[in-house]
Protein backbone atom coordinates (compact mmCIF):
# COMPACT_ATOMS: atom_id res chain seq x y z
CA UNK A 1 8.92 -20.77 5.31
CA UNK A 2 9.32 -23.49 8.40
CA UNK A 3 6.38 -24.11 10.13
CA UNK A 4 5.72 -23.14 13.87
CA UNK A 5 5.19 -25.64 16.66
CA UNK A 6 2.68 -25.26 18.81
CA UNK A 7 -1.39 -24.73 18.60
CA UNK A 8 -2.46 -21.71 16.65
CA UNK A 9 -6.13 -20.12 17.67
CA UNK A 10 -7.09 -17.08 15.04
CA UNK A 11 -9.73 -14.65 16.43
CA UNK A 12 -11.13 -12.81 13.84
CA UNK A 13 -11.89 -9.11 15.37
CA UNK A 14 -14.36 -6.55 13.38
CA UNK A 15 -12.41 -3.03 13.92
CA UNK A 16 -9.39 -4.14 15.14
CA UNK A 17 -6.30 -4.41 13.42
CA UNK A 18 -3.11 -4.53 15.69
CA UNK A 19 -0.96 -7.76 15.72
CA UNK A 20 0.40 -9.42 18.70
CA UNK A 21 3.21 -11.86 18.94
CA UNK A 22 3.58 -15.14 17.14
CA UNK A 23 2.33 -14.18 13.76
CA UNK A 24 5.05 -13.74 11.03
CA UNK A 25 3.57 -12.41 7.40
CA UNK A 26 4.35 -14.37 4.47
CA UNK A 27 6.14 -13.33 1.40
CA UNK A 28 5.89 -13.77 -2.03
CA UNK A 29 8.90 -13.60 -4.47
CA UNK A 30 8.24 -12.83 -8.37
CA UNK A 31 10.71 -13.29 -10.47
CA UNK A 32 9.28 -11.47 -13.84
CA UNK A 33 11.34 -8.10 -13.79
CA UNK A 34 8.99 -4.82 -13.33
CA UNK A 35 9.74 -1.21 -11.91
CA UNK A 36 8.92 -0.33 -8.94
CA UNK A 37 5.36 0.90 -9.57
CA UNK A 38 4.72 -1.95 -12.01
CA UNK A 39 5.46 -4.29 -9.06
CA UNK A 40 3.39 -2.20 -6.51
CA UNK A 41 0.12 -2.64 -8.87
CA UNK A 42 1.07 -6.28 -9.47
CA UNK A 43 1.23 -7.16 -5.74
CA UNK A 44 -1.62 -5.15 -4.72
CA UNK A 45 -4.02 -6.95 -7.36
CA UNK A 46 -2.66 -10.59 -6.58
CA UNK A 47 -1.55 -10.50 -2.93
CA UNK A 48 -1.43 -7.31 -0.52
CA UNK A 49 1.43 -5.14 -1.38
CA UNK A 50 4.86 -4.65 -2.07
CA UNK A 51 6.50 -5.99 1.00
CA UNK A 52 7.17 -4.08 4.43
CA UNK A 53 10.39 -5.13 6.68
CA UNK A 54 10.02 -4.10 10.15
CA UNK A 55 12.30 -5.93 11.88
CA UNK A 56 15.27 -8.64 11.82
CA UNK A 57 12.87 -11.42 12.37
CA UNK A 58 10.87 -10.25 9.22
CA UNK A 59 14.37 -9.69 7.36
CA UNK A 60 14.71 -13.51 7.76
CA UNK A 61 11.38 -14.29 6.29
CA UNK A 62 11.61 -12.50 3.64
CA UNK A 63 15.24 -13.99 2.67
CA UNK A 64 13.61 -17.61 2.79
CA UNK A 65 11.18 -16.47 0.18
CA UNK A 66 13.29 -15.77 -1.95
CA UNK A 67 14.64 -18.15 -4.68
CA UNK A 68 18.27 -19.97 -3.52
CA UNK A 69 20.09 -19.17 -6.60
CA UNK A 70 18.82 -15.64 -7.03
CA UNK A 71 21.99 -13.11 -6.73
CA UNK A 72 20.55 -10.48 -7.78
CA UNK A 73 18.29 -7.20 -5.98
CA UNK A 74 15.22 -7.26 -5.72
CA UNK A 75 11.77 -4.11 -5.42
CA UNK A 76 10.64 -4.05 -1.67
CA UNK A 77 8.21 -1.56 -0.39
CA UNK A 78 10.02 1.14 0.56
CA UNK A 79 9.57 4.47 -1.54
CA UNK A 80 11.23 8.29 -0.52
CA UNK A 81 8.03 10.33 -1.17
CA UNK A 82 7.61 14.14 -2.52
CA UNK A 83 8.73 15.32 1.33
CA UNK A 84 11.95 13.49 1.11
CA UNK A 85 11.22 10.95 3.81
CA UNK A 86 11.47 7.16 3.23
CA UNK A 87 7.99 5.51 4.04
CA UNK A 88 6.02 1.89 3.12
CA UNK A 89 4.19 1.23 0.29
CA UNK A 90 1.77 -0.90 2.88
CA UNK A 91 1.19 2.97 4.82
CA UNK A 92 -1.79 1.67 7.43
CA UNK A 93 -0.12 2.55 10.53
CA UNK A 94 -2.36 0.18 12.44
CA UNK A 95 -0.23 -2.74 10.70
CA UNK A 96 2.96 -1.79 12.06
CA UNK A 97 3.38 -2.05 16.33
CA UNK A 98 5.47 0.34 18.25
CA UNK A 99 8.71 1.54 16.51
CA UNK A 100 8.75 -0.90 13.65
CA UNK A 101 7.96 1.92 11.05
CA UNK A 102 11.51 3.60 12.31
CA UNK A 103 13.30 0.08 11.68
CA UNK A 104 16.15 0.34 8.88
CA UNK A 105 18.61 -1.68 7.20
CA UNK A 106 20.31 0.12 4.92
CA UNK A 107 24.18 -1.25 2.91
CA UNK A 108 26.60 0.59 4.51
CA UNK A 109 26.72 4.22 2.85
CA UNK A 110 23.01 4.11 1.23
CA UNK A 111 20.98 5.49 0.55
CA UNK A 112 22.74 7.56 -2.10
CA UNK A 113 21.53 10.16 -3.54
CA UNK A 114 22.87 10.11 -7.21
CA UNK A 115 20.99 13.53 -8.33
CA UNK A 116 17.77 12.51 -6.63
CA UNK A 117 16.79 10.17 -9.31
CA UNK A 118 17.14 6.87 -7.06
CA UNK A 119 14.04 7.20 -4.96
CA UNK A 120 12.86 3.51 -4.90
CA UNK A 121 14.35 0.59 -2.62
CA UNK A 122 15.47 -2.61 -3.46
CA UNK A 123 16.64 -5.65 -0.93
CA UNK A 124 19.66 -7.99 -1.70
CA UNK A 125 20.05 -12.06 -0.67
CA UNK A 126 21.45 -10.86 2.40
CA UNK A 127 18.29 -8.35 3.49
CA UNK A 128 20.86 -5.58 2.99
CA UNK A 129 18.91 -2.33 1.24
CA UNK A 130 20.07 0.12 -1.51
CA UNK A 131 18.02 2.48 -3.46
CA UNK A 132 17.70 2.77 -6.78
CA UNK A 133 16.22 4.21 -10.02
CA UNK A 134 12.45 3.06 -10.07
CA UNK A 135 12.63 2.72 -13.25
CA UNK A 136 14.76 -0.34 -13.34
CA UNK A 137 13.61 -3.66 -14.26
CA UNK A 138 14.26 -5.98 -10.86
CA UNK A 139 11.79 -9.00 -9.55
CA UNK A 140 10.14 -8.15 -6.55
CA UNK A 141 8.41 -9.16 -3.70
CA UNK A 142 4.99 -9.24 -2.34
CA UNK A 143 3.48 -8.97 1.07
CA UNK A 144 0.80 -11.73 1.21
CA UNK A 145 -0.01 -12.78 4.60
CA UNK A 146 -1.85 -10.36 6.57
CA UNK A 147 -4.70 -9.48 4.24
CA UNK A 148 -7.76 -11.05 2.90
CA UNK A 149 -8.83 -8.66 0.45
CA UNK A 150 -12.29 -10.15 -0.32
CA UNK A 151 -13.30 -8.98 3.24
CA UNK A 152 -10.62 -6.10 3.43
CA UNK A 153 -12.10 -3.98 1.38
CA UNK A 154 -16.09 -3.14 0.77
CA UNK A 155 -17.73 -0.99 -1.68
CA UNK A 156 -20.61 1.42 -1.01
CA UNK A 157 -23.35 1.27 -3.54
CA UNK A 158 -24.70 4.55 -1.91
CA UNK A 159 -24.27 7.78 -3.40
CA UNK A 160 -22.10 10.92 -0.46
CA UNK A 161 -19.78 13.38 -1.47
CA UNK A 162 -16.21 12.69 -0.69
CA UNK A 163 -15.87 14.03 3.06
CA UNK A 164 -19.86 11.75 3.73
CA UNK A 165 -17.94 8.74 2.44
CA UNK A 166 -14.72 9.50 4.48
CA UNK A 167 -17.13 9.91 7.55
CA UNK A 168 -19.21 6.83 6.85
CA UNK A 169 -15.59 4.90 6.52
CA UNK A 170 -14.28 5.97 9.67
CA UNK A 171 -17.43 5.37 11.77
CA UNK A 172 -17.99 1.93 10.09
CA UNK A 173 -15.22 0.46 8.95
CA UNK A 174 -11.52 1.94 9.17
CA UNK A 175 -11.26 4.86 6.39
CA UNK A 176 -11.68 5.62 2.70
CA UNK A 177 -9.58 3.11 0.20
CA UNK A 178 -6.05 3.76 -1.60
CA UNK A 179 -6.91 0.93 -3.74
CA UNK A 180 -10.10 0.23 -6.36
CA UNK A 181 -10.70 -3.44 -4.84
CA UNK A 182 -14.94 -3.92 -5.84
CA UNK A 183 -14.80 -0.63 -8.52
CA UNK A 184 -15.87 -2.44 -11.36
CA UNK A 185 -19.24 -3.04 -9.24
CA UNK A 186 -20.13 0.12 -8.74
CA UNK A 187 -23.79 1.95 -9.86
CA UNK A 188 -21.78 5.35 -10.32
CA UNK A 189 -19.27 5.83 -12.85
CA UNK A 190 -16.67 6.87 -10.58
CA UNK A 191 -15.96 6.09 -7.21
CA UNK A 192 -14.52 7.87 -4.16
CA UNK A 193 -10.91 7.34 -2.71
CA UNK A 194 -9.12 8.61 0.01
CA UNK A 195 -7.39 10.67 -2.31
CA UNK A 196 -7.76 14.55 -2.18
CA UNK A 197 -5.58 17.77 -3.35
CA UNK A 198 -3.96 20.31 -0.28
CA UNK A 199 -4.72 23.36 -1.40
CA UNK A 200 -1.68 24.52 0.93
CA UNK A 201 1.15 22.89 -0.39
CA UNK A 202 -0.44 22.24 -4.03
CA UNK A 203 -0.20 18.54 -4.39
CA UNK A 204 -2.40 15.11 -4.35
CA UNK A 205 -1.83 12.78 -1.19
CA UNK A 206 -3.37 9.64 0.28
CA UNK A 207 -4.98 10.65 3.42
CA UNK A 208 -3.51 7.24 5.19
CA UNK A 209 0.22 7.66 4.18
CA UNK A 210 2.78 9.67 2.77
CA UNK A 211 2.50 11.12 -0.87
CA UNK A 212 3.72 8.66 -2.73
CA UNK A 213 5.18 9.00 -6.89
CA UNK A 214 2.80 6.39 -8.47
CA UNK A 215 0.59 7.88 -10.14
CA UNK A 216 -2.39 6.91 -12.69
CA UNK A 217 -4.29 9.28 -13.53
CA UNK A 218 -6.58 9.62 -17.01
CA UNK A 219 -6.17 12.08 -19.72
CA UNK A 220 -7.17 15.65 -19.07
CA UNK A 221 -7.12 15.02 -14.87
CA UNK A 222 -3.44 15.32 -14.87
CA UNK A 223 -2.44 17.72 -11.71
CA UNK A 224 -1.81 21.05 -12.14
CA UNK A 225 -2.33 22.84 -9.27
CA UNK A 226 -4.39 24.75 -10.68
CA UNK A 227 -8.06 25.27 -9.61
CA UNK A 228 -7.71 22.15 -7.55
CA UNK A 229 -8.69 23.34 -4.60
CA UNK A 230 -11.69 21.30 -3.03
CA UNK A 231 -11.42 18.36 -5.42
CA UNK A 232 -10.56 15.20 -4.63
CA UNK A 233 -9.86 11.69 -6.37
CA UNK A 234 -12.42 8.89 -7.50
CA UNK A 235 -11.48 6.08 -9.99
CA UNK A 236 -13.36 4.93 -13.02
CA UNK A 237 -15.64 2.13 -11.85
CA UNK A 238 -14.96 0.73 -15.74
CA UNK A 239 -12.19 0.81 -18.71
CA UNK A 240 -8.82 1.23 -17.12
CA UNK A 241 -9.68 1.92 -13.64
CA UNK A 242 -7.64 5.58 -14.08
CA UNK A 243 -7.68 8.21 -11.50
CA UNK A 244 -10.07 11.32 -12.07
CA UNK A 245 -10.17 14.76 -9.97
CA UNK A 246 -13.63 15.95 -9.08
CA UNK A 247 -15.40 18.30 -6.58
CA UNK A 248 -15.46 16.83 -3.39
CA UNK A 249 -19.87 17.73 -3.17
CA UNK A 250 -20.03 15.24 -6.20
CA UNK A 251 -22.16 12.17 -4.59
CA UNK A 252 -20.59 9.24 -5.43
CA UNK A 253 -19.96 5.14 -4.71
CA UNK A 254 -17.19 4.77 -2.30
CA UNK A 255 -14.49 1.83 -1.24
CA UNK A 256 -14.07 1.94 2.30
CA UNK A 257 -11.04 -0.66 3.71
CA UNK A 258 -11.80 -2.33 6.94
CA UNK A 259 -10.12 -4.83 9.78
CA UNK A 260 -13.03 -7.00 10.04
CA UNK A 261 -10.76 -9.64 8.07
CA UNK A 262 -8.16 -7.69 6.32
CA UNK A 263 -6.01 -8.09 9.57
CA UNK A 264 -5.81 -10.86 12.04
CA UNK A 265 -4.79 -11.75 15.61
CA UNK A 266 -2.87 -14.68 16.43
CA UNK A 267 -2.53 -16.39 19.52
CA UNK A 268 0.43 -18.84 19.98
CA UNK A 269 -0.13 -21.14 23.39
């Protein structure tokens, strides 16, 4: 990616996570072929996430990350969820300014449908989009420029039930975590996410985005809708790091995600 003229001044701002003009992410392109949710882990343990395209300036970006003599498609964030709607892997809202989450740029006559099956997006040289079967085996490419996860995301060595840790989050930092940055660290053997079952529509959903397909869950906590009702999801703090369902009064660690250097401001003069 060209560089910018001009003098850059970066204000670091604790709560705060709206951009303003003259910052432009940076991308990442991967060429080692995953699926969609194989990609989605790999970029959220190495960069931020999958990426996000939000407008044409972005489409641009993105296109210069990836390799010149690459032909093919290739996994961006963009997943159709359980209630049919097309949303961001990257789901804070606070990333996004006005109208950019309703930015599209679809190949003439996608997305198809093709049974339902395709429910996963991928982005060609061009910044063209077409869905696809997440299954498939594309590279990919990763967000990496607004985030600094070793001060995005902090873990709570104090012991609150799940709704405690969601208040403490919100009051002190932005809200409860959809990833297990810091788990491993924990002095409980599971730890709170902002994951929790809707005993009105019987399923599992991130409380900052839309329910999403990934899923990774340990043996015996698979949903079933059954008996569900007032539990909500922690990870292991060791082994695999799979998701668990518990009672929400269980008092656990937490990972709450905060602005206090996961975003930035950028000032162009």
């Amino acid at each position: 990616m060209k560089d910018r003229a001009g003098v850059f001044l970066i204000f670091f701002i604790p709560g705060l996570c709206s951009l303003i003009s003259g910052f432009s992410p940076q991308y990442h392109f991967v060429s080692n072929r995953k699926n969609w949710t194989e990609a989605q882990k790999y970029c959220r343990e190495k960069f931020s996430d999958l990426a996000s395209i939000y407008n044409r300036e972005e489409i641009v970006s993105l296109t210069e990350a990836v390799h010149t003599d690459f032909a093919g498609k290739a996994w961006i964030g963009l997943e159709r969820g359980v209630m049919f709607k097309w949303h961001w892997s990257l789901a804070d809202r606070y990333f996004y300014r006005d109208r950019e989450l309703e930015f599209q740029n679809w190949k003439e006559g996608e997305p198809k449908n093709d049974g339902g099956e395709e429910r996963c997006a991928a982005m060609n040289p061009s910044g063209k989009w077409f869905n696809d079967n997440c299954n498939s085996k594309r590279p990919f490419i990763c967000l990496k420029g607004k985030s600094n996860d070793k001060k995005g995301f902090v873990l709570l060595k104090q012991k609150k039930t799940w709704r405690q840790a969601q208040i403490f989050c919100r009051k002190n930092h932005r809200d409860l975590s959809w990833v297990a940055k810091k788990a491993e660290n924990a002095s409980t053997a599971h730890v709170w996410l902002g994951l929790r079952f809707t005993c009105m529509f019987k399923f599992w959903f991130w409380i900052k985005s839309e329910p999403g397909c990934y899923q990774n869950w340990a043996q015996g906590h698979e949903p079933s809708g059954l008996g569900e009702c007032g539990h909500t999801g922690a990870i292991q703090s060791g082994g695999e790091h799979q998701w668990v369902s518990l009672p929400e009064t269980e008092k656990l660690n937490f990972i709450c995600y905060t602005c206090g250097g996961e975003f930035w401001k950028m000032m162009l003069f």
